[in-house]
N, C-alpha and C. Protein backbone atom coordinates (compact mmCIF):
# COMPACT_ATOMS: atom_id res chain seq x y z
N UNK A 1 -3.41 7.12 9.99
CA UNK A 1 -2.19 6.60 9.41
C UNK A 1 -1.49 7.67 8.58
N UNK A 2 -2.32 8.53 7.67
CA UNK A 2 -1.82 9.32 7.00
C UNK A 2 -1.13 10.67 8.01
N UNK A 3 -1.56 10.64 8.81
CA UNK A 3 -0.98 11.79 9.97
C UNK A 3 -0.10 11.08 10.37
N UNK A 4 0.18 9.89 11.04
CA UNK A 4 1.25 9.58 11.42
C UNK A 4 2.37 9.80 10.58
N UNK A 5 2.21 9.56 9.27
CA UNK A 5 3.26 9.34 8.63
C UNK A 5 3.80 10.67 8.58
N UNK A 6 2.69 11.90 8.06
CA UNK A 6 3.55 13.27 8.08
C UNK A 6 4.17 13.49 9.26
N UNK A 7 3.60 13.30 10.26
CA UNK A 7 4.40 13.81 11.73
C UNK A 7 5.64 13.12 11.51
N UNK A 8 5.98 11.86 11.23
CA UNK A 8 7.44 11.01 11.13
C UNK A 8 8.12 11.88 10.18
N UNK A 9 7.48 12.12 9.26
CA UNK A 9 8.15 13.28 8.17
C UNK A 9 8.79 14.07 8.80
N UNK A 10 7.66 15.20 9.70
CA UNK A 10 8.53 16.39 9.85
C UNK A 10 9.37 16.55 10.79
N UNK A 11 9.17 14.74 11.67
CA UNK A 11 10.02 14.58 13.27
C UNK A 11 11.69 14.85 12.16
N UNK A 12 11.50 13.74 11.35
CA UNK A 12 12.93 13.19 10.75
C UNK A 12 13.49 14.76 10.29
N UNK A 13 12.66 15.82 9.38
CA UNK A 13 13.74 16.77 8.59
C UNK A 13 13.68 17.83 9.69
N UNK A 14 13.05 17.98 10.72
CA UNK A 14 13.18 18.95 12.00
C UNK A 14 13.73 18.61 12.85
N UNK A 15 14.50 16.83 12.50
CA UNK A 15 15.44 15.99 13.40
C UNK A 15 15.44 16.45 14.68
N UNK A 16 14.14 16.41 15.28
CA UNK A 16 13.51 16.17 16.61
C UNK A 16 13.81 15.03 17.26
N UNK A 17 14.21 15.19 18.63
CA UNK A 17 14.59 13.94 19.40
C UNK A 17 13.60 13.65 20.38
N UNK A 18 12.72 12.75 19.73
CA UNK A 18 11.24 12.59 20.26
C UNK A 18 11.49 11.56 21.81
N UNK A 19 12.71 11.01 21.95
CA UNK A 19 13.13 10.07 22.69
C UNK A 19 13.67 10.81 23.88
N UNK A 20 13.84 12.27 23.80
CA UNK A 20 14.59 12.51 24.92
C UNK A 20 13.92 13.26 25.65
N UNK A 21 14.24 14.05 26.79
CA UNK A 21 12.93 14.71 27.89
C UNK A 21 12.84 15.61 28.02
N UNK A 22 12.47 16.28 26.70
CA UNK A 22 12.31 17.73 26.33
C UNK A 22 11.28 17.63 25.52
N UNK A 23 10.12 17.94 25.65
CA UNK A 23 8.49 18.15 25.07
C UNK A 23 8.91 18.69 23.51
N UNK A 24 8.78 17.53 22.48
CA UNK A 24 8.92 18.41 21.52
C UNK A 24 7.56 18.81 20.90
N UNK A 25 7.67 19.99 20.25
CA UNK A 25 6.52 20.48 19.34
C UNK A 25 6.04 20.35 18.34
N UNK A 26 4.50 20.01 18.10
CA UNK A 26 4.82 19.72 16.85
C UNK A 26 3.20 20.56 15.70
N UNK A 27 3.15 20.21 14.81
CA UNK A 27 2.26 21.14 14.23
C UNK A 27 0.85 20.77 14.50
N UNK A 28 -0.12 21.44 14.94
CA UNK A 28 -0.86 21.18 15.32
C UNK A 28 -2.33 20.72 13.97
N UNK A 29 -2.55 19.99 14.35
CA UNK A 29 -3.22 18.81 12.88
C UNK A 29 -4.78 19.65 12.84
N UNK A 30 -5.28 19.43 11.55
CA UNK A 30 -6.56 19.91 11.10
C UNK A 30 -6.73 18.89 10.04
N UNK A 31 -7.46 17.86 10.19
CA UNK A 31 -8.39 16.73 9.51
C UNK A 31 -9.74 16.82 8.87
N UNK A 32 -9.50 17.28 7.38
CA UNK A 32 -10.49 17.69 6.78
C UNK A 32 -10.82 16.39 5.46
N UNK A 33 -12.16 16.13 5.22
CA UNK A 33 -12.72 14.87 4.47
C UNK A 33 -13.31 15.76 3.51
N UNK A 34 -12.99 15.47 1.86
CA UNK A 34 -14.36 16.47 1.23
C UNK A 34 -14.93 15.00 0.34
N UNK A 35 -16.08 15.14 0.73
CA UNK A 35 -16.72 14.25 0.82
C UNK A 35 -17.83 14.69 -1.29
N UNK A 36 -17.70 13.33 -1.79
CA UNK A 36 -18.67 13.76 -3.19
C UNK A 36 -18.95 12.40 -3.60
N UNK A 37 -19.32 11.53 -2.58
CA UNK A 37 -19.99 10.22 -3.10
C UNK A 37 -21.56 10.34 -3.13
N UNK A 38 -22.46 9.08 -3.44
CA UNK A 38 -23.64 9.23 -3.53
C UNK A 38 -24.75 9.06 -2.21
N UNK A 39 -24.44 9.02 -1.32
CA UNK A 39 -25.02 9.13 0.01
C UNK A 39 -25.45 10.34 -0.08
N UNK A 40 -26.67 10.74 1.39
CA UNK A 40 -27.55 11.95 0.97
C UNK A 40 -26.56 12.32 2.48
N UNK A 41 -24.92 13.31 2.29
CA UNK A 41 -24.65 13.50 3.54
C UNK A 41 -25.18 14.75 4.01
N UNK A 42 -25.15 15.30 5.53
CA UNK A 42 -25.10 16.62 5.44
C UNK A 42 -23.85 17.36 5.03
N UNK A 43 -24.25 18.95 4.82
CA UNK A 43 -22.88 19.89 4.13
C UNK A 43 -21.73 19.72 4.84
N UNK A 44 -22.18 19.65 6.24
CA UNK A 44 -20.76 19.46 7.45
C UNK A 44 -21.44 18.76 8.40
N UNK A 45 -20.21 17.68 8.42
CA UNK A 45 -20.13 16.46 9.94
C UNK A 45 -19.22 16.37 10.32
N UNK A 46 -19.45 16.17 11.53
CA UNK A 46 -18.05 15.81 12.68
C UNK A 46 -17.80 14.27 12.56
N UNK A 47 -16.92 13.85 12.08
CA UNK A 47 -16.59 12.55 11.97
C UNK A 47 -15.47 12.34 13.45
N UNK A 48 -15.74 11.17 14.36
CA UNK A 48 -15.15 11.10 15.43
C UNK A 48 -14.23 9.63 15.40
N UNK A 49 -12.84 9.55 15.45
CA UNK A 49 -12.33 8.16 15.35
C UNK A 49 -13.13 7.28 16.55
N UNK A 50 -13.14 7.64 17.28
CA UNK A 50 -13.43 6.75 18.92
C UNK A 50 -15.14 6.43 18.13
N UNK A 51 -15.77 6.70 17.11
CA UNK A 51 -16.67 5.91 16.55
C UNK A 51 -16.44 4.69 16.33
N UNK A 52 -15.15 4.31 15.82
CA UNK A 52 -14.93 3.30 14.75
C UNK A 52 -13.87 2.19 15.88
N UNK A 53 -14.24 2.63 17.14
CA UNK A 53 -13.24 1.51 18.32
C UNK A 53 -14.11 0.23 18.50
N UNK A 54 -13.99 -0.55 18.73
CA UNK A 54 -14.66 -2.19 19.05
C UNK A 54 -15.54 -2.03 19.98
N UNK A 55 -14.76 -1.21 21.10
CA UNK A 55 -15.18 -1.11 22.38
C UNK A 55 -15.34 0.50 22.57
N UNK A 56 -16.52 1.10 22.72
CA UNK A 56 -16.47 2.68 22.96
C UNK A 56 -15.87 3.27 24.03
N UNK A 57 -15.30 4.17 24.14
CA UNK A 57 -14.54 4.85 24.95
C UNK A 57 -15.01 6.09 25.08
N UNK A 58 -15.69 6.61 26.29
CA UNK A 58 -16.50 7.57 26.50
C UNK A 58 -15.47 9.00 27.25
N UNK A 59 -14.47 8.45 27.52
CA UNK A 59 -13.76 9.20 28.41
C UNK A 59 -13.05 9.79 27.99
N UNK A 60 -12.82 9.84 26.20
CA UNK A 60 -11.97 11.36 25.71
C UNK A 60 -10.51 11.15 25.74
N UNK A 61 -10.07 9.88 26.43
CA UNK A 61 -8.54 9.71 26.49
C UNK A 61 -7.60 9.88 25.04
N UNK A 62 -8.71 9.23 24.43
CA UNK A 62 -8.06 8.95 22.63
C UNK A 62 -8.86 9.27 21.35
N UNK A 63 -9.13 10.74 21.12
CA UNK A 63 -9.90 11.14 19.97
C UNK A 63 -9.40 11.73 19.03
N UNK A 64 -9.66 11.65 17.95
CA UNK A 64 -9.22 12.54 16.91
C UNK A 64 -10.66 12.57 16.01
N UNK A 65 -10.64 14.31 15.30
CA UNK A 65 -11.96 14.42 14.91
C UNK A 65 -11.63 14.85 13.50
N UNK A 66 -12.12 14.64 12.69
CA UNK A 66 -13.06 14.76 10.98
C UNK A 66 -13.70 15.82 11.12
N UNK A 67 -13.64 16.87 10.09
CA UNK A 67 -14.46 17.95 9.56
C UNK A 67 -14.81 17.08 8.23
N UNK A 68 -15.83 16.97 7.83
CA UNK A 68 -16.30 16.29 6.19
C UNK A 68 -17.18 17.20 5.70
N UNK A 69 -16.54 17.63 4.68
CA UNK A 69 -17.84 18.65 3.87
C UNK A 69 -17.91 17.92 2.52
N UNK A 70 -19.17 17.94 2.75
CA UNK A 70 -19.78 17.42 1.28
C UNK A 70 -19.51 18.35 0.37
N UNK A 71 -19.14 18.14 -0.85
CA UNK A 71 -19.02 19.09 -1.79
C UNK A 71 -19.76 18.87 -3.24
N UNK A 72 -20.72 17.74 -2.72
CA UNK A 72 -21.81 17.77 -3.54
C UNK A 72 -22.37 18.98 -4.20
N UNK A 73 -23.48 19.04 -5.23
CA UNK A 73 -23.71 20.21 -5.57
C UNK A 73 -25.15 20.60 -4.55
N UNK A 74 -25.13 21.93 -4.05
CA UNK A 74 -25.98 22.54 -3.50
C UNK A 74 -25.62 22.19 -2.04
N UNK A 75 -24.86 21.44 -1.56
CA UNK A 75 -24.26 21.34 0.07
C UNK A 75 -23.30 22.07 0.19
N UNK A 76 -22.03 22.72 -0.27
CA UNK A 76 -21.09 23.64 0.39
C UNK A 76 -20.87 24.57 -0.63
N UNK A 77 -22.09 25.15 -1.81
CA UNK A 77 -21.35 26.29 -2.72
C UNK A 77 -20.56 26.63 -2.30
N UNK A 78 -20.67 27.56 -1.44
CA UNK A 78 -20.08 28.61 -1.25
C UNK A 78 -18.27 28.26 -0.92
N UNK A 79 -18.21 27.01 -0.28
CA UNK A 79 -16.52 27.15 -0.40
C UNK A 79 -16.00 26.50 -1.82
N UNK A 80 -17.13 25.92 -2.55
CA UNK A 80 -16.24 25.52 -3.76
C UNK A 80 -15.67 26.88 -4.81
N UNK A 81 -16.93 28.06 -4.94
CA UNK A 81 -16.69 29.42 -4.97
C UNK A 81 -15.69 30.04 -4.76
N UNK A 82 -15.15 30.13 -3.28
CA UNK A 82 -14.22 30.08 -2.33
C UNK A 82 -12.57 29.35 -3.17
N UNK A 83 -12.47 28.24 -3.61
CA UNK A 83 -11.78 27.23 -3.77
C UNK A 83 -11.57 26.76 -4.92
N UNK A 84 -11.34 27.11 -5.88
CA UNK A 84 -11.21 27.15 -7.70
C UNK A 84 -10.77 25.70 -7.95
N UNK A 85 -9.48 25.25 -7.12
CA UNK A 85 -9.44 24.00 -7.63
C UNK A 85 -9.92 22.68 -6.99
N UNK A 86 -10.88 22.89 -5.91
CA UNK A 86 -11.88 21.42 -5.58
C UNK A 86 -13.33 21.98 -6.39
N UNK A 87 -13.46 23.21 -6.85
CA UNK A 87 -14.82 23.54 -7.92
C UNK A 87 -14.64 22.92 -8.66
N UNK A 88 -13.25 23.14 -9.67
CA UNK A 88 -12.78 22.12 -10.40
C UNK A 88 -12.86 20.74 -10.62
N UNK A 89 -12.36 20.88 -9.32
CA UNK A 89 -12.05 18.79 -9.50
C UNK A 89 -13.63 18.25 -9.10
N UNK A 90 -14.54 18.83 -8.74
CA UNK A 90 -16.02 19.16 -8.20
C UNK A 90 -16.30 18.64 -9.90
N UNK A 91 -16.28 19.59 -10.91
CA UNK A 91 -16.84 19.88 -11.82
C UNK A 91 -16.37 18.32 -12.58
N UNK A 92 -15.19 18.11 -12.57
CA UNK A 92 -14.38 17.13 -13.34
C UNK A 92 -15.70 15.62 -13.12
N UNK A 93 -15.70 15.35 -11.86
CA UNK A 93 -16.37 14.29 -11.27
C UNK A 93 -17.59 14.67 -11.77
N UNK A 94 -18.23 15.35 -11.38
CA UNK A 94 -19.76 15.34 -12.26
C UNK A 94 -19.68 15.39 -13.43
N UNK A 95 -18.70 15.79 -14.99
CA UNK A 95 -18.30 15.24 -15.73
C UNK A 95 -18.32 14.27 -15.80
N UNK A 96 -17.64 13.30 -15.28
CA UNK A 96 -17.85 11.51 -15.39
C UNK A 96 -18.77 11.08 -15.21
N UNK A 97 -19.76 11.48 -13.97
CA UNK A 97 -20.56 11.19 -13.43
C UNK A 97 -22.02 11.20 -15.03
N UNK A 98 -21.62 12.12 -15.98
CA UNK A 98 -22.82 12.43 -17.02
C UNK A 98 -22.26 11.49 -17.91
N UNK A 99 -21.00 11.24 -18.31
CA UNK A 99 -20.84 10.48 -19.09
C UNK A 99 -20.76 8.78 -18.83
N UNK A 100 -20.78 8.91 -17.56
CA UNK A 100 -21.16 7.84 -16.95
C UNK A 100 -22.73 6.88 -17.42
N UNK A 101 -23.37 8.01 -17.29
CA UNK A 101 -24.99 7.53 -18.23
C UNK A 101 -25.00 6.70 -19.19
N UNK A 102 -23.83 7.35 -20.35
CA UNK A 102 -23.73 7.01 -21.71
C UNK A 102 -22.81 6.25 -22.24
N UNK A 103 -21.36 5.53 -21.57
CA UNK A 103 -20.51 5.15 -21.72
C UNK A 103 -20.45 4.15 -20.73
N UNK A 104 -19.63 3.32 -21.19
CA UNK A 104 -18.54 2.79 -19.86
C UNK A 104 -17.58 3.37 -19.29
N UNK A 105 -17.52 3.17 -17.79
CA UNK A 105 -17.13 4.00 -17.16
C UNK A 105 -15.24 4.43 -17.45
N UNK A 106 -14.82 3.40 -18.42
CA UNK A 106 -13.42 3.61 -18.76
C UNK A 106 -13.71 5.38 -19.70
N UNK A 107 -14.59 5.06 -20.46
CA UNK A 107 -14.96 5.86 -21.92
C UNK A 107 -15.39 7.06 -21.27
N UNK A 108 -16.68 7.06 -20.33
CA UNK A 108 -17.03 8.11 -19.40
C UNK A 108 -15.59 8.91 -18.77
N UNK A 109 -14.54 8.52 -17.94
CA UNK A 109 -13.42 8.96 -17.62
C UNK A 109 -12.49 10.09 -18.58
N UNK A 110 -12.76 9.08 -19.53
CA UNK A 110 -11.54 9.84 -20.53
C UNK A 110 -12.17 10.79 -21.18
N UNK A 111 -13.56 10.32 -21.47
CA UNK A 111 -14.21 11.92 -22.34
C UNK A 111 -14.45 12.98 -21.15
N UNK A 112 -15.00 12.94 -19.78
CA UNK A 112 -14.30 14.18 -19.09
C UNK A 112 -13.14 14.76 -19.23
N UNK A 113 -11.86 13.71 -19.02
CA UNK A 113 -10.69 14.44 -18.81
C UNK A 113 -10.61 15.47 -20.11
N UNK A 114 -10.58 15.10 -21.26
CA UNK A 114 -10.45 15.39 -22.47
C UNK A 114 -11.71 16.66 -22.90
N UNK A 115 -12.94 16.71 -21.77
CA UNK A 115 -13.72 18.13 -21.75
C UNK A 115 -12.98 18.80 -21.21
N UNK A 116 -12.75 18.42 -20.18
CA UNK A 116 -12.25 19.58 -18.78
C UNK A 116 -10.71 19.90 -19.46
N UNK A 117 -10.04 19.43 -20.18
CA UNK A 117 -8.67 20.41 -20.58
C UNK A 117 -9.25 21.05 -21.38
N UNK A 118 -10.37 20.68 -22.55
CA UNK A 118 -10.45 21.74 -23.62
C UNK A 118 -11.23 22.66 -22.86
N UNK A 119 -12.01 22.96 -21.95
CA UNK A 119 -12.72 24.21 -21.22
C UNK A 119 -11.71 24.64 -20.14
N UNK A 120 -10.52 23.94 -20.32
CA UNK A 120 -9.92 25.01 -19.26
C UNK A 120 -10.03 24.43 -17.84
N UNK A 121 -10.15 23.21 -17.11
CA UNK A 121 -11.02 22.78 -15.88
C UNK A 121 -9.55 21.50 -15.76
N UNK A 122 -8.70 22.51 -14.75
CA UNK A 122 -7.88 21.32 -14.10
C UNK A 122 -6.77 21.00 -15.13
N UNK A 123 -6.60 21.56 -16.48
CA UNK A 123 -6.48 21.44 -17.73
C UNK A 123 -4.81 21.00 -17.76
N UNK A 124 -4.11 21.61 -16.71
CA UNK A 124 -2.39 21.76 -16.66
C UNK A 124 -2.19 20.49 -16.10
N UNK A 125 -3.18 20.21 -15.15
CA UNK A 125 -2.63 18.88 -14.12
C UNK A 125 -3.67 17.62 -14.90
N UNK A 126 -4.28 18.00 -15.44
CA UNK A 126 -5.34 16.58 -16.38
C UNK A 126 -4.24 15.91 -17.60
N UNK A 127 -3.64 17.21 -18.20
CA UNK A 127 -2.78 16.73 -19.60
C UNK A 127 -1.33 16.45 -18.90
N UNK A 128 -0.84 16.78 -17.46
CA UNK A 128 0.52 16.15 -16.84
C UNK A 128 0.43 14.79 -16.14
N UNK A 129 -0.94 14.41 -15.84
CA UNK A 129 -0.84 13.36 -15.23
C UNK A 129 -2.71 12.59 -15.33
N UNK A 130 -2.76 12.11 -16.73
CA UNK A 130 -3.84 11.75 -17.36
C UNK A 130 -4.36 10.35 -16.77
N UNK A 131 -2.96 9.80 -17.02
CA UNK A 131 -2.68 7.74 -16.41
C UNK A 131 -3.45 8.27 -15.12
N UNK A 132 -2.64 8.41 -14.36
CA UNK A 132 -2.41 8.68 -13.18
C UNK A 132 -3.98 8.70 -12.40
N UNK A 133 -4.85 9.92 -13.17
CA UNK A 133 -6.06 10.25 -12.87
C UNK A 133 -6.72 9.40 -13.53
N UNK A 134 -7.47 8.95 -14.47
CA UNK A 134 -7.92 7.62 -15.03
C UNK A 134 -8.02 6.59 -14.15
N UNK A 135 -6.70 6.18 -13.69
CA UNK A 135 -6.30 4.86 -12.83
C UNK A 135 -7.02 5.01 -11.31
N UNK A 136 -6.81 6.52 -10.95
CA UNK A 136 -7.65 6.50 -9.48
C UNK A 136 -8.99 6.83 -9.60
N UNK A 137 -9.62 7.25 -10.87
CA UNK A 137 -11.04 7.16 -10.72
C UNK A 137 -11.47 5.98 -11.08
N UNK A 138 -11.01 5.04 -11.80
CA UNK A 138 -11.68 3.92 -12.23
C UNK A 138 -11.45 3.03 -10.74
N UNK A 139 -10.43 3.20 -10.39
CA UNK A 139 -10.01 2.25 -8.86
C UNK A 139 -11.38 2.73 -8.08
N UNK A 140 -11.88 4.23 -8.53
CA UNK A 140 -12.78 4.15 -6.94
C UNK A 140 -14.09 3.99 -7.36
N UNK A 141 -14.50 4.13 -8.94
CA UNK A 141 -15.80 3.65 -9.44
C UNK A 141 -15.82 2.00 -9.62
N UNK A 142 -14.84 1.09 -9.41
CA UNK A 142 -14.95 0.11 -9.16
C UNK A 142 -15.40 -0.58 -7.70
N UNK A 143 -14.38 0.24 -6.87
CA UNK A 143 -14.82 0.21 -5.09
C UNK A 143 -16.26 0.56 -4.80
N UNK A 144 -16.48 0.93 -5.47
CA UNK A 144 -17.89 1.35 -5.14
C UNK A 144 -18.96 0.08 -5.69
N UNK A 145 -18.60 -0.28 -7.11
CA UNK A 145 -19.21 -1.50 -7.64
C UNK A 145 -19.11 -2.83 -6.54
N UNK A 146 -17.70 -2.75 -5.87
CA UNK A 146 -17.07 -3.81 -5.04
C UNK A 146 -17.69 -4.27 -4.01
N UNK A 147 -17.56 -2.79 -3.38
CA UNK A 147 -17.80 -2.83 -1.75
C UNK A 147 -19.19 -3.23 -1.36
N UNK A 148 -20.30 -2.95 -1.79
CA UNK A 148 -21.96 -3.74 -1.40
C UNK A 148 -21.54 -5.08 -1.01
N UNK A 149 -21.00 -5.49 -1.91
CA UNK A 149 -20.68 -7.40 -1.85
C UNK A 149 -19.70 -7.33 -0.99
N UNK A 150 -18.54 -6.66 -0.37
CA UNK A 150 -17.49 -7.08 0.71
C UNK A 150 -18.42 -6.82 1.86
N UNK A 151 -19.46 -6.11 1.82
CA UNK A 151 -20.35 -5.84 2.99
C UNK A 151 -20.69 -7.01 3.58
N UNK A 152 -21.50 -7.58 2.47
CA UNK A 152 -22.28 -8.44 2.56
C UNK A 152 -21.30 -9.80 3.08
N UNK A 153 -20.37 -10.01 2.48
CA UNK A 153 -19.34 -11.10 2.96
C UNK A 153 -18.98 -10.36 4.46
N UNK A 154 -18.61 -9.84 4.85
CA UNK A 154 -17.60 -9.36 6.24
C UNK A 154 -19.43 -9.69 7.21
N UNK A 155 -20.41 -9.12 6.58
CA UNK A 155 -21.47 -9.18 7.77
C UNK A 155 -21.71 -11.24 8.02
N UNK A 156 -21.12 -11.77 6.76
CA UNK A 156 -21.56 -13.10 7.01
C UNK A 156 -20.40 -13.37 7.76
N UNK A 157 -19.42 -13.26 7.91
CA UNK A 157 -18.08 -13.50 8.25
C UNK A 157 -18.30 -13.32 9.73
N UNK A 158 -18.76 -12.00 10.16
CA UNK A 158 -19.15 -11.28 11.48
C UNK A 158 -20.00 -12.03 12.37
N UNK A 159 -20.92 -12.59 11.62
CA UNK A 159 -21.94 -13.37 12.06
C UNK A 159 -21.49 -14.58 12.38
N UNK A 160 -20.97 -15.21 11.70
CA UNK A 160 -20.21 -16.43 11.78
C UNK A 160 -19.29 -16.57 12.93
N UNK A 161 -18.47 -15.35 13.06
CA UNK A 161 -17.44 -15.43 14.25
C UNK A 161 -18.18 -14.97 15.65
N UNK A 162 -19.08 -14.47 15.61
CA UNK A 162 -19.85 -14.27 17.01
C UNK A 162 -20.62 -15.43 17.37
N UNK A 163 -21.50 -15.68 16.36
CA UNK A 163 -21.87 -17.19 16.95
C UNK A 163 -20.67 -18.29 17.43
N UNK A 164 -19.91 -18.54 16.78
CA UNK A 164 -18.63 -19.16 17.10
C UNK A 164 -18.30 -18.58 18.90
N UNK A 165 -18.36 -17.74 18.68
CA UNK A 165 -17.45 -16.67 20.30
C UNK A 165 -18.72 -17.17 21.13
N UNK A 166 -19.80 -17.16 21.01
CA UNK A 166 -20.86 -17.47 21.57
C UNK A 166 -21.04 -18.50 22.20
N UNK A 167 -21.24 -19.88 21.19
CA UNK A 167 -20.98 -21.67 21.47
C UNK A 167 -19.94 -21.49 22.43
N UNK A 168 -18.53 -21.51 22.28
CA UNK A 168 -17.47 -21.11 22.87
C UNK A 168 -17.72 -20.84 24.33
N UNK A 169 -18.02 -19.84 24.51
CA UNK A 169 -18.39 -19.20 25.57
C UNK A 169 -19.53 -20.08 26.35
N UNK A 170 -20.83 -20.22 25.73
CA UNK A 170 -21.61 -21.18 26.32
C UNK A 170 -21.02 -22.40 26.99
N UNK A 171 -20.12 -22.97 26.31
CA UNK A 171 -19.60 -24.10 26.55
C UNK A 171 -18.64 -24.06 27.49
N UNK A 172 -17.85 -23.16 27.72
CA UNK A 172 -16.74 -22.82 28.72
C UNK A 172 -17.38 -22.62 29.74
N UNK A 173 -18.22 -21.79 30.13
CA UNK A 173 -19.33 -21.44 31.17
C UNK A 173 -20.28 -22.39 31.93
N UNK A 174 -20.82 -23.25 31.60
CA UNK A 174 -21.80 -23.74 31.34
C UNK A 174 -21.71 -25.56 31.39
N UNK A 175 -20.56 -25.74 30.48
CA UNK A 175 -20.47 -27.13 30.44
C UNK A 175 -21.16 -27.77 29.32
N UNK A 176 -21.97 -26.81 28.45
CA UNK A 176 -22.73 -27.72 27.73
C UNK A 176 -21.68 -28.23 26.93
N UNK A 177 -22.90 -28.60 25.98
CA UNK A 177 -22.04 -29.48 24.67
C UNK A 177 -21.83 -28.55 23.80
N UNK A 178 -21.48 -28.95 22.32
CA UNK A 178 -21.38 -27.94 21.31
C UNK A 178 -22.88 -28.12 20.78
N UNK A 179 -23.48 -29.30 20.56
CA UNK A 179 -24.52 -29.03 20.05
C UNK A 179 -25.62 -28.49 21.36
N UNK A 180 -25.55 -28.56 22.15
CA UNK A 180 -26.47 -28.11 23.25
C UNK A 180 -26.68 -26.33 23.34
N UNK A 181 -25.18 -26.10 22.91
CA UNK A 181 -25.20 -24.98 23.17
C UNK A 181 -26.11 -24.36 21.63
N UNK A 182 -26.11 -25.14 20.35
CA UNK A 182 -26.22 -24.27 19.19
C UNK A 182 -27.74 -24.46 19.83
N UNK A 183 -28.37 -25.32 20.42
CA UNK A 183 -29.56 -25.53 20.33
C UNK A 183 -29.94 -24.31 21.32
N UNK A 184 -29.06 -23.83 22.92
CA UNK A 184 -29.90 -23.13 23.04
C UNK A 184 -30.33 -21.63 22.49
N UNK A 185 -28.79 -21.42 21.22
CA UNK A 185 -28.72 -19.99 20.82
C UNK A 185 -29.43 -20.02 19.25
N UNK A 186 -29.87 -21.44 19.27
CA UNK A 186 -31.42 -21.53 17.96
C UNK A 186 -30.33 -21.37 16.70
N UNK A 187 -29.65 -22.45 16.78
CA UNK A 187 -28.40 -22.15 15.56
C UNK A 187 -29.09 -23.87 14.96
N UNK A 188 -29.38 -23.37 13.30
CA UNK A 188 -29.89 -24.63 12.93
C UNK A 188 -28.84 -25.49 12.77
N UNK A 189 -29.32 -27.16 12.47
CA UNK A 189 -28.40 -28.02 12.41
C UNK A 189 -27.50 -27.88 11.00
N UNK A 190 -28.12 -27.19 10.47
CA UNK A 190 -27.69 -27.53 8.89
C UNK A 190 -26.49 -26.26 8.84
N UNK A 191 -26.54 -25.15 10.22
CA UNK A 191 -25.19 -24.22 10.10
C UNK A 191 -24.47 -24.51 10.71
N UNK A 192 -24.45 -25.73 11.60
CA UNK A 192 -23.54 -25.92 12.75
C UNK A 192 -21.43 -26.47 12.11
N UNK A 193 -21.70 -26.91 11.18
CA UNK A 193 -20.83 -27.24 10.46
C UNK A 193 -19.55 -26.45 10.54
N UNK A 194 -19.88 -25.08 9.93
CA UNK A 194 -18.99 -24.30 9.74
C UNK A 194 -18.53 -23.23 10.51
N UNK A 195 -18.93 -23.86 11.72
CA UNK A 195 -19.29 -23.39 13.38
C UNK A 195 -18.12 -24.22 14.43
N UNK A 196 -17.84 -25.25 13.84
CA UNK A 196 -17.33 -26.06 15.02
C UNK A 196 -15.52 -25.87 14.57
């Protein structure tokens, strides 16, 4: 989505006429993830969209690929080295991440930001846009609090709608009943409810 949108960007100010029958050109994309959550990832993965299709598609018609480098500590030194301001913003997050121990995570936030300008770390863009940064780390140390439990709901949800697709199906096929069918896919009586 985020590629689409730049390509619409640069169709509109390179006022490219994508409609007419002349091949237009366009910049050729590099999709990079830097990855610093708590999963044990490797330093570099190929992340593949045609992973994330319903239905796999083996035939290459429609791919787009992910470079993800972890930028954990001890998985990609060398380009954070390389790269002063994701070392930085590297450094900022494990900042929170310590005061995280000792605070709430609002309190943890702000006493990083408020290290990392006085050492110099991100210091111009921490004191221009403080809100700003606050608001998207707490948004994603919350997502993280969040998401276990949306798991857990979408897998009941998931479950729920396949058995459903299932009965369904049995029954279209088959002729059974609705309860015939829960009986033969061992669906107890006491779930059938929220099934029919």
């Amino acid at each position: 989505m985020y590629f689409g949108k730049m390509y619409n960007r640069y169709i509109e100010i390179n006022n490219l006429n994508i409609y007419g029958t002349k091949l237009e050109k366009l910049p050729t994309p590099k999709y990079v993830v830097f990855y610093n959550g708590y999963a044990d990832k490797p330093a570099i993965e190929k992340l593949k969209l045609s992973d994330a299709f319903i239905n796999p598609s083996y035939d290459g018609e429609f791919e787009w690929t992910a470079t993800l480098y972890n930028i954990n500590k001890g998985k990609n030194d060398d380009l954070l080295k390389k790269c002063i301001p994701l070392s930085d913003y590297m450094e900022f997050i494990n900042r929170v991440r310590d005061f995280a121990k000792d605070y709430d995570i609002e309190q943890a936030v702000s006493l990083a930001v408020d290290s990392c300008i006085k050492d110099g770390i991100l210091a111009d863009f921490l004191r221009n846009n403080k809100a700003e940064v606050t608001d998207m780390v707490l948004t994603e140390y919350n997502e993280e609090r969040v998401l276990p439990g949306m798991y857990e709901d979408g897998l009941d949800d998931g479950l729920a709608r396949g058995r459903a697709e299932s009965i369904f199906n049995l029954m279209k096929n088959t002729g059974k009943t609705f309860d015939e069918a829960c009986e033969l896919l061992g669906i107890p009586e006491a779930d059938r409810d929220g099934l029919r």
